[in-house]
Protein backbone atom coordinates (compact mmCIF):
# COMPACT_ATOMS: atom_id res chain seq x y z
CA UNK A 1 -5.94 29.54 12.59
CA UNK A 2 -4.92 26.58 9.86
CA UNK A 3 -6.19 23.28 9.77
CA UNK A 4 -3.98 21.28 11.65
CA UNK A 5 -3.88 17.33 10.36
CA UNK A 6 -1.29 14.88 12.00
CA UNK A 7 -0.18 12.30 9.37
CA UNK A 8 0.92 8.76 10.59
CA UNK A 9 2.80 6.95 8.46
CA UNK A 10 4.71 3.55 9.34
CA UNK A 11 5.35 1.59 6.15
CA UNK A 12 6.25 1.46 2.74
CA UNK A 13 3.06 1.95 1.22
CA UNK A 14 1.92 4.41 3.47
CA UNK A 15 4.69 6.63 2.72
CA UNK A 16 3.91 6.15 -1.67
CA UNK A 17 0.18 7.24 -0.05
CA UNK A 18 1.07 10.37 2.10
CA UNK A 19 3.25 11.82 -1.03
CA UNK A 20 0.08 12.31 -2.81
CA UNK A 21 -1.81 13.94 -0.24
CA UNK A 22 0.94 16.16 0.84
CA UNK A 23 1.45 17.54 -2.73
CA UNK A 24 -2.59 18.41 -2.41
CA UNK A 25 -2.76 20.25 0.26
CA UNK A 26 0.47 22.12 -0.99
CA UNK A 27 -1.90 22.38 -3.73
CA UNK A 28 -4.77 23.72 -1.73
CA UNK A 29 -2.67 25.87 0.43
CA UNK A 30 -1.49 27.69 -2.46
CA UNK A 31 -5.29 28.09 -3.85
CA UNK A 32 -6.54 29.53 -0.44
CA UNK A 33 -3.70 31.87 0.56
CA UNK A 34 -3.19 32.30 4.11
CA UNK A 35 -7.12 31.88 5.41
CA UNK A 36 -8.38 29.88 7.87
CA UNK A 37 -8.67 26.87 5.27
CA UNK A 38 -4.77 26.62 4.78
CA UNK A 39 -4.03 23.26 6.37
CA UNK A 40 -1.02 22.34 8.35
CA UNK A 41 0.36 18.96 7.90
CA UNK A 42 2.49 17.42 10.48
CA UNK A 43 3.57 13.98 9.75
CA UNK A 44 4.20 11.31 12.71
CA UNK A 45 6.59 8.34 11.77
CA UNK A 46 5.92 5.26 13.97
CA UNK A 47 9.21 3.57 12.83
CA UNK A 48 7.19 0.29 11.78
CA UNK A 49 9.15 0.28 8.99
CA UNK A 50 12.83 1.27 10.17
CA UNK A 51 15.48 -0.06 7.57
CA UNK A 52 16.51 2.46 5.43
CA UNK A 53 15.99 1.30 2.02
CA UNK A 54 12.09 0.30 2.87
CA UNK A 55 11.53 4.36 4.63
CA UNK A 56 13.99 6.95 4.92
CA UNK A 57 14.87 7.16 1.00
CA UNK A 58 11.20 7.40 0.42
CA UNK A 59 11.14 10.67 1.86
CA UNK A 60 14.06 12.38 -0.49
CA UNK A 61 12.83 10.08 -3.42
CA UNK A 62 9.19 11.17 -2.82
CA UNK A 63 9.65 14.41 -1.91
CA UNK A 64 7.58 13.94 1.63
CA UNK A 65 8.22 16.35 4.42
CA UNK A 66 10.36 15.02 6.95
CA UNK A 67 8.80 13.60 9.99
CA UNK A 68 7.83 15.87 12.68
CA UNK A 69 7.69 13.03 15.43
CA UNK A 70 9.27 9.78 15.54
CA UNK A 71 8.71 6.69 17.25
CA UNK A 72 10.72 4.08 16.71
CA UNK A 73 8.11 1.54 17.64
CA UNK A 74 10.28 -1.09 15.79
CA UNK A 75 9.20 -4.46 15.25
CA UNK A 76 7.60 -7.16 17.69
CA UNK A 77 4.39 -8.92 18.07
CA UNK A 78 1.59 -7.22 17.17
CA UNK A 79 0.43 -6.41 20.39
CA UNK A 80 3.87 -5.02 21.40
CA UNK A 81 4.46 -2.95 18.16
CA UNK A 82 0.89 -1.74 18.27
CA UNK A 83 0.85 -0.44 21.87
CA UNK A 84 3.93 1.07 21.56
CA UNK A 85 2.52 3.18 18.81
CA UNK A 86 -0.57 3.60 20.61
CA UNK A 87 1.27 5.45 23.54
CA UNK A 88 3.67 7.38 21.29
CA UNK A 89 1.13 8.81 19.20
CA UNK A 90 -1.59 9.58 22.34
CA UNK A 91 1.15 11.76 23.96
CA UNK A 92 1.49 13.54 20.79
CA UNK A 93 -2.04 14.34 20.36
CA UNK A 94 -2.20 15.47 24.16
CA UNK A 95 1.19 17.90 23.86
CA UNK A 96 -0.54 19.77 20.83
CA UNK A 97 -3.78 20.83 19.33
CA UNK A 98 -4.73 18.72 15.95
CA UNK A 99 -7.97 18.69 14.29
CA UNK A 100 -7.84 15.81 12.82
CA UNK A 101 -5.73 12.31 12.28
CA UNK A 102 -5.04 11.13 8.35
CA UNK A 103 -4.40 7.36 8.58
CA UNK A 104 -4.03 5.27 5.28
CA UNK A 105 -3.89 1.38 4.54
CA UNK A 106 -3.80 -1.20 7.04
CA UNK A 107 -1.14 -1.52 8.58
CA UNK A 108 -0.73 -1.38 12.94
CA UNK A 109 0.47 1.61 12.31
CA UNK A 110 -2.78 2.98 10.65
CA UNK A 111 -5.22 0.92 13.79
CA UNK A 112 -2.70 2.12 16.34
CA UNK A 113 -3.34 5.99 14.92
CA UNK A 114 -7.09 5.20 14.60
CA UNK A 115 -7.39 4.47 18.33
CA UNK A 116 -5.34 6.96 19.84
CA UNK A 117 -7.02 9.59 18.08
CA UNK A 118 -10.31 8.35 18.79
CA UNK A 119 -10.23 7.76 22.25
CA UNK A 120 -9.92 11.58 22.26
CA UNK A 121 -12.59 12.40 20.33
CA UNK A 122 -10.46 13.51 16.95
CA UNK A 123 -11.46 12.67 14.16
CA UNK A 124 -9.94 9.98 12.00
CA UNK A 125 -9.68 10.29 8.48
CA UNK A 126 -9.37 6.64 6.88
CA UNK A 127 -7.59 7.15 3.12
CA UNK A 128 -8.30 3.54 1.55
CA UNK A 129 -11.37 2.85 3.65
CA UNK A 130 -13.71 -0.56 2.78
CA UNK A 131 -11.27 -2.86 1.75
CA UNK A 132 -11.99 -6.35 2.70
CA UNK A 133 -10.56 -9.55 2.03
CA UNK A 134 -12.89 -11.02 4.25
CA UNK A 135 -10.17 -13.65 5.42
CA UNK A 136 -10.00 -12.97 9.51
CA UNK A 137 -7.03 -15.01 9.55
CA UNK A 138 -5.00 -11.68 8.34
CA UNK A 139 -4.03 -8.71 10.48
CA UNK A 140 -4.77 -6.64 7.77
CA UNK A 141 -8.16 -7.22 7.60
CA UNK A 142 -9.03 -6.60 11.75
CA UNK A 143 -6.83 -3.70 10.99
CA UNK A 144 -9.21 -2.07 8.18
CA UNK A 145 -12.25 -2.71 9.89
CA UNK A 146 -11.47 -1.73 13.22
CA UNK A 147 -10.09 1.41 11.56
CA UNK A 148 -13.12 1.94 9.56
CA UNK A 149 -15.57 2.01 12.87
CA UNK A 150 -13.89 4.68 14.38
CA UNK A 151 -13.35 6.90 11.49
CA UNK A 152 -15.29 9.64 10.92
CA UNK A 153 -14.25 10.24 7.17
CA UNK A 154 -13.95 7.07 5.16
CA UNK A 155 -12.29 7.81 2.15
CA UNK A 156 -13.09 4.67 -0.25
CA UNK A 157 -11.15 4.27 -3.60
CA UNK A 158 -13.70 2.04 -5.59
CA UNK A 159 -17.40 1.53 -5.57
CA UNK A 160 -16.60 -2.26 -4.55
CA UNK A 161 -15.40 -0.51 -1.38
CA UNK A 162 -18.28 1.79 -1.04
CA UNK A 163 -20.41 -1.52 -1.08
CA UNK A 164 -18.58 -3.07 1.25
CA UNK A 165 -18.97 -0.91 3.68
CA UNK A 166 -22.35 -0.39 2.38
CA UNK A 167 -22.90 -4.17 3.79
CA UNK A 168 -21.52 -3.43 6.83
CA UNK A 169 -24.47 -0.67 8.00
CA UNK A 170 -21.78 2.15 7.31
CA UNK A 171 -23.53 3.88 5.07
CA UNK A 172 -26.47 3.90 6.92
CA UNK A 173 -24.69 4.70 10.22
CA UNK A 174 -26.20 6.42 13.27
CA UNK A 175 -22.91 7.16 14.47
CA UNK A 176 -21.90 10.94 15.82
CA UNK A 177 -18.58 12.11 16.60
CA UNK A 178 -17.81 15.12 19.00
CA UNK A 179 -20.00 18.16 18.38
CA UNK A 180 -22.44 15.85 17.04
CA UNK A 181 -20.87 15.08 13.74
CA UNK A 182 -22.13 12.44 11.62
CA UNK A 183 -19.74 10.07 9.82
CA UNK A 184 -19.28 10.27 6.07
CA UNK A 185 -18.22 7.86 3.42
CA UNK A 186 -17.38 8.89 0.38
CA UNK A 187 -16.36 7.69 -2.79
CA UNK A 188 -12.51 9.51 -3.65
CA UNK A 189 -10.68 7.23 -6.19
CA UNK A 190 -7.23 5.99 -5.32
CA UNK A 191 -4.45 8.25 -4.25
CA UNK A 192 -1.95 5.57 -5.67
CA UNK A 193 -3.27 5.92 -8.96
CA UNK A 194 -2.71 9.79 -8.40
CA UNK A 195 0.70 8.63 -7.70
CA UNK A 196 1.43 6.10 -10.54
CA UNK A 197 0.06 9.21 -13.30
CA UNK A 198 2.61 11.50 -11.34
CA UNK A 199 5.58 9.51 -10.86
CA UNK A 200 5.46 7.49 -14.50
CA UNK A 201 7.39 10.73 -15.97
CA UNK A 202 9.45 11.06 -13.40
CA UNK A 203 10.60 6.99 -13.16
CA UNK A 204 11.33 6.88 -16.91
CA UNK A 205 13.86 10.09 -16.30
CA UNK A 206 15.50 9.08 -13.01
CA UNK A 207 15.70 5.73 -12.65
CA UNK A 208 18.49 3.68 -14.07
CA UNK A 209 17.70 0.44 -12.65
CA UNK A 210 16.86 -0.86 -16.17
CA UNK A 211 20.11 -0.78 -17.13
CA UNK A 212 21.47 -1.68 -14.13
CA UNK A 213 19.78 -5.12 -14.46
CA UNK A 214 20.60 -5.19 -17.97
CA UNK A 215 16.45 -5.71 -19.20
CA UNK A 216 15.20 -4.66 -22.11
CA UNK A 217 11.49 -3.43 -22.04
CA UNK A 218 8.93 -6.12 -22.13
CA UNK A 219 11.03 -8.66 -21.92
CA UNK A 220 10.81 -10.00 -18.19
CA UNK A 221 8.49 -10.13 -14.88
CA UNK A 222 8.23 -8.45 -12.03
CA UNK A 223 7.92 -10.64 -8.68
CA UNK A 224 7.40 -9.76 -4.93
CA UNK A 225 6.63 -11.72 -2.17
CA UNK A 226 6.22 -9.98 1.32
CA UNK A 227 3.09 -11.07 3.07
CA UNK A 228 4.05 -13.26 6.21
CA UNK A 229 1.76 -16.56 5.28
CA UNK A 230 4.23 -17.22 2.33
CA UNK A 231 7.24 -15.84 3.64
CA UNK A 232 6.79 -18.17 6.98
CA UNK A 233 5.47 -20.99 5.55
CA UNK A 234 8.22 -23.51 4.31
CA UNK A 235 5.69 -24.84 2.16
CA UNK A 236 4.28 -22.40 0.43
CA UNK A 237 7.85 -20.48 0.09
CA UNK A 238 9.02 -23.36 -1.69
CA UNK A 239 6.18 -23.61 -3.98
CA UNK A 240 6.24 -19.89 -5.02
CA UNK A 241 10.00 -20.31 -5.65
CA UNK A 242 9.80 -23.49 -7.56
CA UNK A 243 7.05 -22.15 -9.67
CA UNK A 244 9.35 -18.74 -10.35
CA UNK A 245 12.14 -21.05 -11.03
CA UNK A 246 10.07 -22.96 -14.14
CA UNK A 247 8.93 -19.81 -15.70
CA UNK A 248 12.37 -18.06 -15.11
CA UNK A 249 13.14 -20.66 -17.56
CA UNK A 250 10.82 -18.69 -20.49
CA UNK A 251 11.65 -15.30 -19.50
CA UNK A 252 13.58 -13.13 -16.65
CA UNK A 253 12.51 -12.58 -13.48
CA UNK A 254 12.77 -9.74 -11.19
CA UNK A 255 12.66 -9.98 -7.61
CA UNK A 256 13.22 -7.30 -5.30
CA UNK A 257 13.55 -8.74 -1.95
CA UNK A 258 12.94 -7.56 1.62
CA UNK A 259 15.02 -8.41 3.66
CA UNK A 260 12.89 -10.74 5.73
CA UNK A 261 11.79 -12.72 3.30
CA UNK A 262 15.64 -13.22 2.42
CA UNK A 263 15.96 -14.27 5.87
CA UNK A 264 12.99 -16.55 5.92
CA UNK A 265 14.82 -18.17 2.52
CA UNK A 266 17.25 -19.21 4.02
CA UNK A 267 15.79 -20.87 6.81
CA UNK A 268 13.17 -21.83 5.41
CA UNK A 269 13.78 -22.98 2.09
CA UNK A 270 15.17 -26.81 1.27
CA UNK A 271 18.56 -26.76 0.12
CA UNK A 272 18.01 -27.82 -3.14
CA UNK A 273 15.72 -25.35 -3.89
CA UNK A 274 18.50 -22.77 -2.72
CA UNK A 275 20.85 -24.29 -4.96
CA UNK A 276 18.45 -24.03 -7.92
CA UNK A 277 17.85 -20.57 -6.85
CA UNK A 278 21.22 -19.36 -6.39
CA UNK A 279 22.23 -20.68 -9.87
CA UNK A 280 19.43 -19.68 -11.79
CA UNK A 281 20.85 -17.55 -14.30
CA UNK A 282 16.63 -15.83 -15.19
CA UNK A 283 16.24 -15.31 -11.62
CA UNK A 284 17.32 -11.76 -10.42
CA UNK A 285 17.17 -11.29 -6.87
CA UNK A 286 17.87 -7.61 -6.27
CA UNK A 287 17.98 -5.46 -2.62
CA UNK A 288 14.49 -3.65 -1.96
CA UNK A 289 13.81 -1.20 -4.87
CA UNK A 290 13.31 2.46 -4.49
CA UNK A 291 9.95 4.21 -5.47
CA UNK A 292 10.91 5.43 -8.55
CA UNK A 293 12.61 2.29 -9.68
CA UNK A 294 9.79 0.01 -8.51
CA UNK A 295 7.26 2.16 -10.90
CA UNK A 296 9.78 1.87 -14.08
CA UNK A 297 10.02 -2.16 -13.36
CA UNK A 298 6.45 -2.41 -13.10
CA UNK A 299 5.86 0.05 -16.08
CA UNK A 300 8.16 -1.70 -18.54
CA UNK A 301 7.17 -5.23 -17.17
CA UNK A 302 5.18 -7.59 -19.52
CA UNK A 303 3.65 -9.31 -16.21
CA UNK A 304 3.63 -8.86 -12.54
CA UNK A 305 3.43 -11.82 -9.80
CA UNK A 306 2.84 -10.58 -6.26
CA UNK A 307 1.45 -11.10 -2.82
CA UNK A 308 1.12 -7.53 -2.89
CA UNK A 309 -2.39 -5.62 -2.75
CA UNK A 310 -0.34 -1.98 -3.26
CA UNK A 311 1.87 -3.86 -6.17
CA UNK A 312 -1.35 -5.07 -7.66
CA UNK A 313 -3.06 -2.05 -8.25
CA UNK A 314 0.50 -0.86 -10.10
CA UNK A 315 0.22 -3.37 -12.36
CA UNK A 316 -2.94 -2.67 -13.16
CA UNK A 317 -2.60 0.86 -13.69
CA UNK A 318 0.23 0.34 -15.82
CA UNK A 319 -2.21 -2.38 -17.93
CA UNK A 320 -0.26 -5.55 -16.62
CA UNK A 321 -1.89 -8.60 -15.86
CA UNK A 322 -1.24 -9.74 -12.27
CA UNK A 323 -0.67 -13.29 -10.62
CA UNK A 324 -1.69 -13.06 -7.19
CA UNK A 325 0.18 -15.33 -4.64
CA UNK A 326 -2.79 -15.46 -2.20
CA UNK A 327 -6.35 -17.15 -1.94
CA UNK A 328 -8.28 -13.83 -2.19
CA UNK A 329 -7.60 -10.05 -2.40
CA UNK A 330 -9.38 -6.79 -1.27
CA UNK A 331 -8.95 -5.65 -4.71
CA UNK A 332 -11.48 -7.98 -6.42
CA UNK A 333 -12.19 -5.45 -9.27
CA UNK A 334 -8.68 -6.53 -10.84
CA UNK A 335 -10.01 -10.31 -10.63
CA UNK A 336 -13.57 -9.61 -12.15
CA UNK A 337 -11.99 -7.38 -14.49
CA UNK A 338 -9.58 -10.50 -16.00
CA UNK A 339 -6.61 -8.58 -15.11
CA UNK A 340 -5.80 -10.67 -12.19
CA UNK A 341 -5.56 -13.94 -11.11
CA UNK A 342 -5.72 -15.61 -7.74
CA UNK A 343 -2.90 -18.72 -7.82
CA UNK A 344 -2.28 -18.71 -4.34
CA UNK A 345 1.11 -20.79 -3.61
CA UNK A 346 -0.12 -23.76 -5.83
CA UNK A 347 2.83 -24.28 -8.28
CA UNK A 348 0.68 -25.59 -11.33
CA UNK A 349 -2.19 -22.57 -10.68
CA UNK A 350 0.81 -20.22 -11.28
CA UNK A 351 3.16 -21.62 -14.05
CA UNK A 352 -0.70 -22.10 -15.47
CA UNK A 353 -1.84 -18.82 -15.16
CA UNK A 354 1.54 -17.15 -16.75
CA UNK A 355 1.19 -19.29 -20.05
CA UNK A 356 -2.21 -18.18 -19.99
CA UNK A 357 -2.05 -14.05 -19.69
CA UNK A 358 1.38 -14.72 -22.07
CA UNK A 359 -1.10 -15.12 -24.75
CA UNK A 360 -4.56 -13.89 -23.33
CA UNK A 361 -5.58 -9.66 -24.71
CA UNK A 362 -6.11 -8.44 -20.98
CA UNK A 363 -8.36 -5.37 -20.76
CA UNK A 364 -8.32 -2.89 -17.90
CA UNK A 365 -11.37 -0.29 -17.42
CA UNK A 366 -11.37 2.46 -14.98
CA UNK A 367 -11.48 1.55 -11.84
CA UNK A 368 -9.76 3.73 -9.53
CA UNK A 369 -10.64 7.49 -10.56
CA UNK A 370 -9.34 10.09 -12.23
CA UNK A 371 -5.92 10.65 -11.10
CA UNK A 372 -7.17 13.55 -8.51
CA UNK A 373 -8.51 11.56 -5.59
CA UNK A 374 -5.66 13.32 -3.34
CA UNK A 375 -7.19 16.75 -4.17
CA UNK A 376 -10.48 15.86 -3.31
CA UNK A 377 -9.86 14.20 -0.36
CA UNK A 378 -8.07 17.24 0.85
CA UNK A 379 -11.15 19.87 -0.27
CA UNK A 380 -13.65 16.89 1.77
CA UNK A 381 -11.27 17.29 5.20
CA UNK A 382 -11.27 20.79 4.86
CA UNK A 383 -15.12 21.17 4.52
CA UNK A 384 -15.70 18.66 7.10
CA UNK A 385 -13.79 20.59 9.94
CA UNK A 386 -15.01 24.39 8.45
């Protein structure tokens, strides 16, 4: 019989990471003919992320199998959302036979999956494991470690993760899983950067959105702002919009906008910065941006300002230096590397830092593999359950 892996997948980044690892094991599958290594992938969509321009293009853009399962879990608090996931995906498990549970990120989706599949003893396979931000305050972070505990595969992309979890005892863990297996952790590289190498090509041939917005090359700056401490917070929206305001002033910005942070905009933001940003003729605020048209924006960008950890790493593999609208990140190497910059919502710290990498030769080693960490992650599952 195949392997059989059960994918969950609730959000946008999770679908970008799932693309990679389902073109590996349709990869591997054709390399193994039809033995018992041939995996079968079935992939489980909680519906954390349900509007369609943030999940259901993703799948014709990214060429993803369609879901097998569906939730619709929604959104809610996130003990609501998260049960409700919990319970969808534990009668899955229990109405079929799986070997094992591929979870990426951090998301509820990802700790919901993690303890479901747990709880009856199958194993969890953590893409993106050893992350830390090692800020509590963020749901992320409880997310990522909780995951990380019950996992018995941990799947880090960097060494910074490695020693992370390194700190954390992982490494060094006594911890067996059913049929006394012990956990691993091991060292993969980043399935986004297998992405990014993949999609690049593609972007440049399919995407239009350049001329669309009417941009020229490396002339203006990508900008998105998701993460729920700036979009809810009236004060530090406001600062992150005044301080895109003053450098939309030197050059164009792009800002591809979910649709809750345009909600939280308008209630949240003082009317006169509205104003200012409705008339703002460098300020392009455009609907949520496909895959494809995401990577060409952040390829062709000269800089990239985000709250994003997923949009970070882009820049970086594209070589573009990164203002980061937080106090810390999980992905330190872009920070010790001089690639990145933490400016949290402070107004000076980010009109600062842009003047600064407009001028400043940014280097950026290699950090996140070799552009094959989906392959190899696939070949470690497989020899893990044979």
């Amino acid at each position: 019989m195949p392997i059989r892996l059960l994918t969950i997948i609730g959000a946008r980044p999770q679908f970008i990471k799932a693309a990679a690892l389902s073109r590996a094991i349709k990869e591997h599958n054709q390399s193994v003919g039809n033995t018992c290594s041939c995996v079968e992938e079935r992939i489980l969509h909680t519906g954390q992320h349900y509007d369609a321009n943030m999940s259901e293009i993703f799948f014709e853009e990214l060429g993803i199998p369609k879901p097998y399962y569906r939730l619709q879990a929604g959104s809610g608090y996130h003990g609501e959302q998260t049960s409700k996931m919990i319970e969808g995906i534990e009668k899955v498990l229990l109405s079929d036979h799986f070997d094992g549970v591929l979870v990426y990120g951090d998301t509820n989706s990802t700790l919901a999956g993690a303890l479901a599949a747990s709880k009856l003893n199958i194993p969890v396979f953590h893409v993106e494991a050893g992350l830390r931000s090692y800020n509590m305050s963020m749901p992320e972070e409880i997310n990522r470690i909780l995951c990380d505990q019950v996992s018995s595969l941990l799947f880090a992309p960097t060494q910074v993760a490695i020693d992370n979890l390194a700190k954390e005892g992982l490494l060094a863990s006594p911890a067996q899983f059913l049929k006394n297996k012990e956990r691993k952790v091991i060292l993969s590289g980043d399935v986004m950067y297998d992405n990014s190498l993949y999609f690049a090509t593609l972007s440049e041939q399919k995407s239009a959105i350049l001329s669309e917005l009417s941009l020229q090359k490396g002339d203006f700056i990508l900008a998105t702002i998701h993460r729920a401490n700036n979009t809810d917070n009236a004060e530090r929206l406001s600062a992150i919009f005044e301080a895109l305001l003053h450098i939309s002033e030197f050059k164009t910005v792009v800002l591809p906008l979910h649709p809750r942070t345009r909600k939280q905009m308008e209630a949240l933001l003082p009317v006169d910065v509205q104003n200012k940003v409705a008339n703002a003729s460098g300020l392009k605020i455009i609907p949520p941006a496909s895959f494809l048209d995401m990577i060409l924006l952040e390829k062709q960008a000269s800089m990239v300002i985000t709250d994003s950890g997923g949009v970070q790493k882009e820049a970086f593999f594209f070589e573009k230096p990164c203002l980061i609208l937080r106090r810390e990140t999980e992905w330190v190497e872009i920070v010790q590397a001089g690639a990145g910059m933490l400016v949290d919502a402070d107004v000076q710290a980010i009109v600062d830092a842009y003047h600064l990498f407009e001028h400043k030769i940014v280097h950026f080693p290699p950090l996140f593999g070799d552009g094959k960490a989906a392959t190899y992650i696939v070949r470690s599952i497989v020899d893990y359950l044979r």
